[in-house]
Protein backbone atom coordinates (compact mmCIF):
# COMPACT_ATOMS: atom_id res chain seq x y z
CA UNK A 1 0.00 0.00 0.00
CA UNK A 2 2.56 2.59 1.22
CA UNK A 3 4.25 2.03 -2.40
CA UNK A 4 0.88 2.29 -4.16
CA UNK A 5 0.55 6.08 -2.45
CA UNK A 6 3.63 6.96 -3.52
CA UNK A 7 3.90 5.65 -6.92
CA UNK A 8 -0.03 7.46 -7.41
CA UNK A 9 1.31 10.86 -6.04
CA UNK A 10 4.77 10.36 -7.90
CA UNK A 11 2.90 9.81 -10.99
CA UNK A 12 1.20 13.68 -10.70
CA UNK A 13 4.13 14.91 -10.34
CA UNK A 14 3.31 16.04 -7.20
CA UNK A 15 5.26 16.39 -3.58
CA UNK A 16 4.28 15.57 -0.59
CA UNK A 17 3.73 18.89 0.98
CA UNK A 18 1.23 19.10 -2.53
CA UNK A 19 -0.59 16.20 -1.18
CA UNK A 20 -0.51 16.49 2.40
CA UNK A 21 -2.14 20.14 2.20
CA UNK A 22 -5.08 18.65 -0.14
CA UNK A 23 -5.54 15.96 2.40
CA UNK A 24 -5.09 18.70 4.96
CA UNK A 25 -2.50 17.41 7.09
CA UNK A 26 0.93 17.75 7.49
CA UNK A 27 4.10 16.98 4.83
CA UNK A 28 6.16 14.84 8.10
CA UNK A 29 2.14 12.91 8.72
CA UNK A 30 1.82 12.05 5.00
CA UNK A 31 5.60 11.26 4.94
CA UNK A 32 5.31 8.51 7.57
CA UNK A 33 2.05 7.44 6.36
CA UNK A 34 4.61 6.66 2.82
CA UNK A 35 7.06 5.07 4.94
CA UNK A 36 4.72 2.94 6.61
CA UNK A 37 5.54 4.40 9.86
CA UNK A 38 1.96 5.52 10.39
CA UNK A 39 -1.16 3.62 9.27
CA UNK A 40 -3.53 5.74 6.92
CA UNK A 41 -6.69 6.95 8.09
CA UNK A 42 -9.93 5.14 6.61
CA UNK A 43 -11.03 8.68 6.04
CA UNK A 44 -7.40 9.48 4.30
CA UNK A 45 -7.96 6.13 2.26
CA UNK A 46 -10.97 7.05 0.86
CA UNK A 47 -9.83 10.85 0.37
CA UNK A 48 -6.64 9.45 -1.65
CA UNK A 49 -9.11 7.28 -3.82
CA UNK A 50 -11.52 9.65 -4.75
CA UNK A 51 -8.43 12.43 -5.37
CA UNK A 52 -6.51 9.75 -7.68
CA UNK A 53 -9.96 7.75 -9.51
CA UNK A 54 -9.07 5.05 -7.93
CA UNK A 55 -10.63 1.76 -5.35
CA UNK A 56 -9.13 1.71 -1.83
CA UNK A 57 -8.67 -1.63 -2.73
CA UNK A 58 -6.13 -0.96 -5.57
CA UNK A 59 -4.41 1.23 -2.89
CA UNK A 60 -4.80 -1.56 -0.32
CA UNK A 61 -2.77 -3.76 -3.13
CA UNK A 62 -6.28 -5.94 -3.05
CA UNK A 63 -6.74 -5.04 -7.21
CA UNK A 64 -4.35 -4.24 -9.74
């Protein structure tokens, strides 16, 4: 999963200061939340799917 985010945010060119003020948090939260040192939010999930068109289970790794 923590790949999946990455690769997704990677592939809109975007940073993760760009993405972590959408989502409204932090650059250092959604860096750990990358890492895998923090598990995402259901709520952040779901906001990451809807922002990138895609299931929360492709992010999960569930789908290709």
């Amino acid at each position: 999963m923590y790949e999946r985010i990455r690769d997704l945010r990677e592939d809109k060119d975007l940073n993760q200061s760009e993405i972590a003020a959408i989502l409204n948090i932090s650059q250092s939260t959604y860096s750990r939340y990358e890492s895998g040192n923090l598990d995402v939010p259901t709520e952040v999930l779901i906001a990451l799917s809807k922002f990138y068109n895609v299931s929360v289970d492709y992010i999960l790794g569930l789908k290709d």
